[in-house]
Structure formats: C-alpha cells, structure tokens
C-alpha atoms as a PDB file:
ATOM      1  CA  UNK A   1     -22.740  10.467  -3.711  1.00  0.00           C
ATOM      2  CA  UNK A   2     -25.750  12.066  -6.266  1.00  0.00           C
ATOM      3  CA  UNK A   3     -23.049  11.424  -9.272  1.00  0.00           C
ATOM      4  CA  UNK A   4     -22.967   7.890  -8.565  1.00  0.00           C
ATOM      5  CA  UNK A   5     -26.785   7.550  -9.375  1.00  0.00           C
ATOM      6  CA  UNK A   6     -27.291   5.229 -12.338  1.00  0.00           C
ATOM      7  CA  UNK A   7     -23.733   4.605 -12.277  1.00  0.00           C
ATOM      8  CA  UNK A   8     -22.758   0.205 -12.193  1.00  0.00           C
ATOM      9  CA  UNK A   9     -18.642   0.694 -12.545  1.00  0.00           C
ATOM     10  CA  UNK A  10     -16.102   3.113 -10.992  1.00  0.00           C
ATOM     11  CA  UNK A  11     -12.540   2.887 -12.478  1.00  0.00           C
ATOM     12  CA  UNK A  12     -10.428   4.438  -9.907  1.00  0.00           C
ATOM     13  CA  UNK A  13      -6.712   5.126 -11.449  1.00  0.00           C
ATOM     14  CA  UNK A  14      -4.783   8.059  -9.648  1.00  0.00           C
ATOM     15  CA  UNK A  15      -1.614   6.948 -12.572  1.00  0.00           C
ATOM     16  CA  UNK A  16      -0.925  10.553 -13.219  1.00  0.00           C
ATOM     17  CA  UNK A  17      -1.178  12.763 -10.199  1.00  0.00           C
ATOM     18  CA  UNK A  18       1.040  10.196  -7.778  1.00  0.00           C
ATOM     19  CA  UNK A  19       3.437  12.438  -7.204  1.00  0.00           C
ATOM     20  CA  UNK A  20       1.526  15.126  -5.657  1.00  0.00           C
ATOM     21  CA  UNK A  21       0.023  13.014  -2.974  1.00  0.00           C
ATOM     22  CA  UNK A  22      -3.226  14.856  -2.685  1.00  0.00           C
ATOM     23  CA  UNK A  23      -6.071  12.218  -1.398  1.00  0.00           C
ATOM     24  CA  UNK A  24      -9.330  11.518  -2.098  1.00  0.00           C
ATOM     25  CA  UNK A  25     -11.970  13.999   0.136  1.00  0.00           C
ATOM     26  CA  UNK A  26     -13.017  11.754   2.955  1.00  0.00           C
ATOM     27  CA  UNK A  27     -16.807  12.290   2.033  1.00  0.00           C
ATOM     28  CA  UNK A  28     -15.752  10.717  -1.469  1.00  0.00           C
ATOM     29  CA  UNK A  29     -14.211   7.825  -0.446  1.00  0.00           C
ATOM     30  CA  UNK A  30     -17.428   7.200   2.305  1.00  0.00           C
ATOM     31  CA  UNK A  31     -19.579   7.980  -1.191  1.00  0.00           C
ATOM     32  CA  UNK A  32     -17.584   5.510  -2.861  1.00  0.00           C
ATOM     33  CA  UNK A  33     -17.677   2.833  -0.265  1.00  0.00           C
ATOM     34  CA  UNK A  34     -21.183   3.354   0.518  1.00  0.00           C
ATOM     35  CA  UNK A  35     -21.905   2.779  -3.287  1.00  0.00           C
ATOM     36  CA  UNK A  36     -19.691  -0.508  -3.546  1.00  0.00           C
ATOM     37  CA  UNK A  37     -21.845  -2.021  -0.534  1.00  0.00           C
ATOM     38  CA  UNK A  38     -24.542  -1.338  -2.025  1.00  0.00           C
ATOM     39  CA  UNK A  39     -24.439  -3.322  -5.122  1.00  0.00           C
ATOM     40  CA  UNK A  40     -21.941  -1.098  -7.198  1.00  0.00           C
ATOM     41  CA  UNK A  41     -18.639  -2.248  -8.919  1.00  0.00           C
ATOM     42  CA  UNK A  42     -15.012  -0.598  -8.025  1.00  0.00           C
ATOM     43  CA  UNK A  43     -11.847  -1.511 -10.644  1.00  0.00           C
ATOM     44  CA  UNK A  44      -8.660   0.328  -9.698  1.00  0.00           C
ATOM     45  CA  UNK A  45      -4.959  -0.136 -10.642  1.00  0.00           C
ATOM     46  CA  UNK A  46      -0.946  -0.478  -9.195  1.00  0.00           C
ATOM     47  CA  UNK A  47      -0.987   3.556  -7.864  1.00  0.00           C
ATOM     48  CA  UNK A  48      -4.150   2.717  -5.931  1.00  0.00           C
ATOM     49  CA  UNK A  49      -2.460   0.488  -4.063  1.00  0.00           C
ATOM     50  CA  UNK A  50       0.782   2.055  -3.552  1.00  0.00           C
ATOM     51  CA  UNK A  51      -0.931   5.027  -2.086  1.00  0.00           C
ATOM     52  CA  UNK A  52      -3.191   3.137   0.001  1.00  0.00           C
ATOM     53  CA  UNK A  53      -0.313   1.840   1.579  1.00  0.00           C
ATOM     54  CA  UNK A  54       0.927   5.510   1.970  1.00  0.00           C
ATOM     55  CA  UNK A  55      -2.216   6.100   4.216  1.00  0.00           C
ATOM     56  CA  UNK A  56      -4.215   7.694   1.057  1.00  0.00           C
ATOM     57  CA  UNK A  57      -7.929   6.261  -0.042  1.00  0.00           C
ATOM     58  CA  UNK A  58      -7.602   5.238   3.687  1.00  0.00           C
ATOM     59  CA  UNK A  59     -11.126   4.936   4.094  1.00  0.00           C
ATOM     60  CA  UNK A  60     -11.658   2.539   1.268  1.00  0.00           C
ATOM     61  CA  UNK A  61      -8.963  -0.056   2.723  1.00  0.00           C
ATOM     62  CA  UNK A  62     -11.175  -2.660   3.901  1.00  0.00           C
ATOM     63  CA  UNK A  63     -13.089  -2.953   0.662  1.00  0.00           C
ATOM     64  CA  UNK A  64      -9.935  -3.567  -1.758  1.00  0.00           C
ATOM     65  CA  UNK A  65      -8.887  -7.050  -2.176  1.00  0.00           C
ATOM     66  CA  UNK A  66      -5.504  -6.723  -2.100  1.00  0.00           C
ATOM     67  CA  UNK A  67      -2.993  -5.950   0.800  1.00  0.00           C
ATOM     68  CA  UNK A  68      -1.449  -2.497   0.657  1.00  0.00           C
ATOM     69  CA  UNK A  69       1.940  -2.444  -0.263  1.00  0.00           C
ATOM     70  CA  UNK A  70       4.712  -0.008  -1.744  1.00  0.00           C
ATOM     71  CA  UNK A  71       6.661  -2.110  -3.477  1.00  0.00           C
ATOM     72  CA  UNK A  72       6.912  -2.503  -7.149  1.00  0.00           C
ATOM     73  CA  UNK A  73       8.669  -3.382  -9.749  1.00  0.00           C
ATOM     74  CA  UNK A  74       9.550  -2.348 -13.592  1.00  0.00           C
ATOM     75  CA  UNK A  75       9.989  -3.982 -16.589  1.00  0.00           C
ATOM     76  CA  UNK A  76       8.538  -3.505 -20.551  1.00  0.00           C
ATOM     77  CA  UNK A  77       6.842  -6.299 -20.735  1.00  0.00           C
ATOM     78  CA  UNK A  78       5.153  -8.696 -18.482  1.00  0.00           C
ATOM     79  CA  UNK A  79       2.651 -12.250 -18.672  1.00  0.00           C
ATOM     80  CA  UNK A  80      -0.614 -12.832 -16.925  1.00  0.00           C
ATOM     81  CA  UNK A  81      -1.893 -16.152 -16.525  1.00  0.00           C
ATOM     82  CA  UNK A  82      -5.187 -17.209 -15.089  1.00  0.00           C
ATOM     83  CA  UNK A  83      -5.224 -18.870 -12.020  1.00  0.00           C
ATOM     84  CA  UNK A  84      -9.174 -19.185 -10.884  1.00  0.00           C
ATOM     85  CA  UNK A  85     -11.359 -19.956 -14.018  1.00  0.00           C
ATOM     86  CA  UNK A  86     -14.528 -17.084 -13.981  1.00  0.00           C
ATOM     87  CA  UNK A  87     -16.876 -17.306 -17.191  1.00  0.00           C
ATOM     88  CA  UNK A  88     -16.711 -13.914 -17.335  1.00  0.00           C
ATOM     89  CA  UNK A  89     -13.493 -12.665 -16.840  1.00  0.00           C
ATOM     90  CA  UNK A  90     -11.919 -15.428 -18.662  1.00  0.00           C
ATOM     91  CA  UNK A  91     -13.969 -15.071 -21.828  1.00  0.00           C
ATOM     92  CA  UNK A  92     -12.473 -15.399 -25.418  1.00  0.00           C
ATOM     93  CA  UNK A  93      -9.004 -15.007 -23.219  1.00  0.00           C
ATOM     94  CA  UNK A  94      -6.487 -17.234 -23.539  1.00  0.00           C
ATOM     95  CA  UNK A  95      -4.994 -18.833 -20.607  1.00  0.00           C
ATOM     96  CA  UNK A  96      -1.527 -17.111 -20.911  1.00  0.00           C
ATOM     97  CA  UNK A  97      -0.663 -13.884 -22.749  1.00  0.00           C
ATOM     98  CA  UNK A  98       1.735 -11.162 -22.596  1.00  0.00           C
ATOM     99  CA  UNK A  99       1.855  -7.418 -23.288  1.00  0.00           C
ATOM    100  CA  UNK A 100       3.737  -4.435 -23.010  1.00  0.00           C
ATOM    101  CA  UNK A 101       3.369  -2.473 -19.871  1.00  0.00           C
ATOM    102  CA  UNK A 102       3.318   0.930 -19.287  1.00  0.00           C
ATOM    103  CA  UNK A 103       5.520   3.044 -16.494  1.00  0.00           C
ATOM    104  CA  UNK A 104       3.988   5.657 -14.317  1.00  0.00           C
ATOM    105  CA  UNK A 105       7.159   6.104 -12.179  1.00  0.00           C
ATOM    106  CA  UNK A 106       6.353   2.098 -12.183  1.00  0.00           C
ATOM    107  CA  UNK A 107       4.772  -0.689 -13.628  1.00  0.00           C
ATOM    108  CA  UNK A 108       3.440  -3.043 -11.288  1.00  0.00           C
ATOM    109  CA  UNK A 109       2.706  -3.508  -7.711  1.00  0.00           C
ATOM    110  CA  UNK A 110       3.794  -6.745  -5.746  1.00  0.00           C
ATOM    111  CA  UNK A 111      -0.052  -8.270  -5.237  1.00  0.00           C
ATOM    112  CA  UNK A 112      -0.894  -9.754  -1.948  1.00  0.00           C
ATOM    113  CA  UNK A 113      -4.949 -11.089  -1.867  1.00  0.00           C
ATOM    114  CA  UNK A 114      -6.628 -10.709   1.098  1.00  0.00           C
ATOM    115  CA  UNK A 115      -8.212 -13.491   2.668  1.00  0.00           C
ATOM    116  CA  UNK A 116     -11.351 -13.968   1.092  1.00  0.00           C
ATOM    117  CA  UNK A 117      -9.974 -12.322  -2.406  1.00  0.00           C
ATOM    118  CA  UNK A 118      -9.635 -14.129  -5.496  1.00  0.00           C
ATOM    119  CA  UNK A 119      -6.420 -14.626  -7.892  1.00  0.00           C
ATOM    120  CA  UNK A 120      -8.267 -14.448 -11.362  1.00  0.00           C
ATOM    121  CA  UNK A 121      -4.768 -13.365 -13.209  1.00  0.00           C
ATOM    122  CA  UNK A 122      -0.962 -14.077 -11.540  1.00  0.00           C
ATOM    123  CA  UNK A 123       1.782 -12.161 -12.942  1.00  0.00           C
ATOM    124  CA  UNK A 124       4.971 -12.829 -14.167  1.00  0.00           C
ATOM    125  CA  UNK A 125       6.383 -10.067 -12.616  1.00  0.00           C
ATOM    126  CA  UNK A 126       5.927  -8.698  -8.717  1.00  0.00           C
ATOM    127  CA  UNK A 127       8.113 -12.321  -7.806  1.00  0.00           C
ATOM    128  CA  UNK A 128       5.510 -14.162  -9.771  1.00  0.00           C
ATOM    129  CA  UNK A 129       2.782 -12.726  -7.565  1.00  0.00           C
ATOM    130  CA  UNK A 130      -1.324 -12.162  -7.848  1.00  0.00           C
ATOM    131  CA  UNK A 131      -1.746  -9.820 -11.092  1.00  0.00           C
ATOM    132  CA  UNK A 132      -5.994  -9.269 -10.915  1.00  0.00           C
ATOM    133  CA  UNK A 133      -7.439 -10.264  -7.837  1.00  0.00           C
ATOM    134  CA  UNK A 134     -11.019  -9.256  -6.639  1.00  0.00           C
ATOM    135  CA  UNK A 135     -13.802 -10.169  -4.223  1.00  0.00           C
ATOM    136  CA  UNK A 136     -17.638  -9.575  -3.387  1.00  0.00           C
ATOM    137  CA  UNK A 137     -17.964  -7.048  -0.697  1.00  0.00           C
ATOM    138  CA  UNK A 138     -21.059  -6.040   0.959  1.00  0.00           C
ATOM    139  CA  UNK A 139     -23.313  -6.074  -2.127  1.00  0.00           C
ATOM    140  CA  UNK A 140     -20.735  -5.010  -4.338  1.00  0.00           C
ATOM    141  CA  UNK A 141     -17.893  -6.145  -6.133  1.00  0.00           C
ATOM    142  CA  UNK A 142     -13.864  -4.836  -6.001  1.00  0.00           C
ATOM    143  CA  UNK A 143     -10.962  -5.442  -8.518  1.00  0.00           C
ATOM    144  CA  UNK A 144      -7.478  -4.576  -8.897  1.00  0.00           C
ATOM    145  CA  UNK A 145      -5.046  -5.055 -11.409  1.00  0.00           C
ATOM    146  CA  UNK A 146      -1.464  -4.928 -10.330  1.00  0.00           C
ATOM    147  CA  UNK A 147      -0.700  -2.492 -13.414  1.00  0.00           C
ATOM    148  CA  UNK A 148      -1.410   0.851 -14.119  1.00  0.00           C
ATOM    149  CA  UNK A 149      -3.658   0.192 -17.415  1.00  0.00           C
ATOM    150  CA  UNK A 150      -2.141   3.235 -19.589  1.00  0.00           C
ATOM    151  CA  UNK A 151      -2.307   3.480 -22.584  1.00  0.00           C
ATOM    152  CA  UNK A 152       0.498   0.653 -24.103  1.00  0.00           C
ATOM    153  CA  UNK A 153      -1.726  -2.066 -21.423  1.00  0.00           C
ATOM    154  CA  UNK A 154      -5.241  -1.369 -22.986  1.00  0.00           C
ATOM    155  CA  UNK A 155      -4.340  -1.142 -26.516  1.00  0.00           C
ATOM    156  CA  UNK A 156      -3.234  -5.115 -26.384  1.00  0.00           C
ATOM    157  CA  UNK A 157      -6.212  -6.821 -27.504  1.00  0.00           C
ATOM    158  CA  UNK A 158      -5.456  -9.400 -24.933  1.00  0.00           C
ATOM    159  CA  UNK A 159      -5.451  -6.659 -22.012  1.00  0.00           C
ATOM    160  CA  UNK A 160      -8.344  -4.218 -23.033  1.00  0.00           C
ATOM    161  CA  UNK A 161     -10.709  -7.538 -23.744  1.00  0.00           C
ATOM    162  CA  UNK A 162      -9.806  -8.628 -19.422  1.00  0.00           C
ATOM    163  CA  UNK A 163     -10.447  -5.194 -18.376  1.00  0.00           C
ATOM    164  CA  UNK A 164     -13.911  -5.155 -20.159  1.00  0.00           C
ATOM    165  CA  UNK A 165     -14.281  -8.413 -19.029  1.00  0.00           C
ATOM    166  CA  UNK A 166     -13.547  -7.483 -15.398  1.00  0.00           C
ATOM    167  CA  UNK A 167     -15.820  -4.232 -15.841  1.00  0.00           C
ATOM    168  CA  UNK A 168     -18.644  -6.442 -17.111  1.00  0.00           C
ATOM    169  CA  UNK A 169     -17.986  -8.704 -13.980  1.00  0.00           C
ATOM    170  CA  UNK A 170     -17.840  -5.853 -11.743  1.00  0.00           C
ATOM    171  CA  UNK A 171     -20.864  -4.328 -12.802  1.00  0.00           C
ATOM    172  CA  UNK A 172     -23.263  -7.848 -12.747  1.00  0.00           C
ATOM    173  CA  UNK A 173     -22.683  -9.787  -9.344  1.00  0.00           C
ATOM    174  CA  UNK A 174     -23.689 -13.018  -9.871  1.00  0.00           C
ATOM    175  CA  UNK A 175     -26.229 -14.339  -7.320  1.00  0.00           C
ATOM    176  CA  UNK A 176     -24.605 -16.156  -4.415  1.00  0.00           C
ATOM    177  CA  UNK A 177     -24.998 -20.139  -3.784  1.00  0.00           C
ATOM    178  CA  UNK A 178     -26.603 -19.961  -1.295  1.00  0.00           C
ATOM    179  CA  UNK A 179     -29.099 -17.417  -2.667  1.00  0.00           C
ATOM    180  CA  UNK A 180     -29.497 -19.574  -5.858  1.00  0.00           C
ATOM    181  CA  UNK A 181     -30.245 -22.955  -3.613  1.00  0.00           C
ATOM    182  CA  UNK A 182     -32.693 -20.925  -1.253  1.00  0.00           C
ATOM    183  CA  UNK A 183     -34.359 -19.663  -4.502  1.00  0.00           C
ATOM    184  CA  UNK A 184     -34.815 -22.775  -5.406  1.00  0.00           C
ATOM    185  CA  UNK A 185     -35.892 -24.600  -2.408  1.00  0.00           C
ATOM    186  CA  UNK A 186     -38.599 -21.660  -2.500  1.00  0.00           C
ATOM    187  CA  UNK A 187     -39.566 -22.649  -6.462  1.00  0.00           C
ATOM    188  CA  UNK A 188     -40.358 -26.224  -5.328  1.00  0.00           C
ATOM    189  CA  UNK A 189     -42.301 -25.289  -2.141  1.00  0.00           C
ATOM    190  CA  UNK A 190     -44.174 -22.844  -4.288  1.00  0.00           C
ATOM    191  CA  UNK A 191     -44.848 -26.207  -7.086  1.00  0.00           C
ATOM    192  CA  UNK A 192     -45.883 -28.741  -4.250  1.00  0.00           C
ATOM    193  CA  UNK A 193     -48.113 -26.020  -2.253  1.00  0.00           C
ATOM    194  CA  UNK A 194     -49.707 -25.694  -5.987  1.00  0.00           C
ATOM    195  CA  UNK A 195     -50.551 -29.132  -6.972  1.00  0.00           C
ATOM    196  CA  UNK A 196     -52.193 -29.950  -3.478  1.00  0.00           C
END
C-alpha cells in the first residue's frame, strides 16, 4: 500500500507469467482496491481477465468492468471501433482503426461489460464483442482492454495514442453531474447571498 503513494495509474498486465498461475498476495490486491476507491486509476489487459475467471485477482473482481471469462480468441490482426464518444479517450483517434495483435498463448478475451461499465472501443474480434470498456468505481476509475498490449499492440500509433489516452482518463476522473450541478447551485447561492 506505501508504494502506491503519489502514484495516479496502475497498469496491471500478468501477459507473461500466465502459465504459472501464481496470484496476486491477498494484501496486494486489498492495497490495490483500497487505492482504486480512493481516487486512483487501474488499466489491465485480456490475461487479467482470463485469470480472474480462474479464481486469481479474486479480490479485485467487483472493481473490474468486465465479466470474467476464459474464452478467447486468436487472430493477427484485429479492428476497434468506438462505440461511446469520451473527449478523452477518443482524442486525435479515429473512429475505426486496425492493428496487429500480439499472442500471449492468445490474443483477445471475449468482453462482457458489467452493468454500469462503459463500451468506449468494440472489437472486431471476441464475436464482435466490447474491446475497452471501463467504469467509475468508488472514487476511482477501472479499464480493460480485451488485448494483451505487447509489444506489436503499442507500437501502432493508433493503439499506443488509446492506451495513453485511457491512462490519462484513468488517472483524472472527471467530476460527476451531479457534483458539477450541486457546485453550481452552491456558486449562485454564494452570488445572491453577496449582492443582498
């Protein structure tokens, strides 16, 4: 928990050590969902979810946005296409764009959202299912992308410019609604208490 001091963004990718099967220590994953309700961003990728769905990172199930699943598919190339415009995530992006994927034992899991969860990206692959889907949760903000960003994934221009997009989204929530309109209603009490 002290190492996540001063920290905004946690990229969690287990792509490499799948095989072995060795979890997160419990008092990591509380650290780590302790830090995501408390304003802190979490971006993870396809093994995250497979193993999730193998009863690994169990304790950080409720906070990921998408439903835990082990199926996946393959493939050398796949398409993401937005689905929910976000000024952030969509910036200088255009709305469809394809690049070459890379295979840790698999390419891409077969996204369900939560309910609550946000599509931002579908996939062409995964039966034309969710691709990046993420939520607020507690104070705090969760993606994942249904790939395993390696190295083929994040040197498309088109790919590495979402993920910073979707770091720089994870790291800044942007004030609720509600919060904005309460602000506000606050502002113009403030003004008309003033000018009596």
């Amino acid at each position: 928990a002290s190492e996540l001091a001063g920290i905004d963004v946690v990229l969690l990718f287990p792509n490499n050590n799948w095989s072995g099967s060795v979890d997160m220590p419990l008092a990591a994953q509380t650290a780590l969902k302790n830090f995501v309700s408390n304003g802190g961003g979490l971006i993870t990728t396809e093994w995250t979810n497979w193993m999730n769905a193998r009863g690994l990172f169990s304790n950080l199930t409720e906070i990921l946005p998408v439903v835990a699943t082990t199926q996946y598919t393959g493939g050398s190339s796949l398409s993401y296409t937005q689905s929910t415009a976000d000024p952030v995530i969509n910036n200088d992006l255009p709305t469809t764009f394809a690049f070459s994927t890379d295979s840790f034992s698999g390419v891409e899991s077969m996204f369900t959202a939560k309910a609550g969860a946000t599509v931002f990206y579908t996939s062409s692959g995964g039966a034309n299912g969710a691709g990046v889907v993420g939520w607020d949760i507690g104070a705090g903000r969760v993606l994942q992308f249904s790939t395993v960003a390696g190295p083929n994934e994040l040197s498309d221009s088109h790919y590495s410019l979402l993920f910073q997009n979707t770091v720089q989204w994870a790291a800044v929530p942007e004030p609720s609604t509600a919060l904005l309109f309460a602000l506000g209603l606050g502002l113009i009490a403030w003004i008309a208490s003033r000018r009596r």
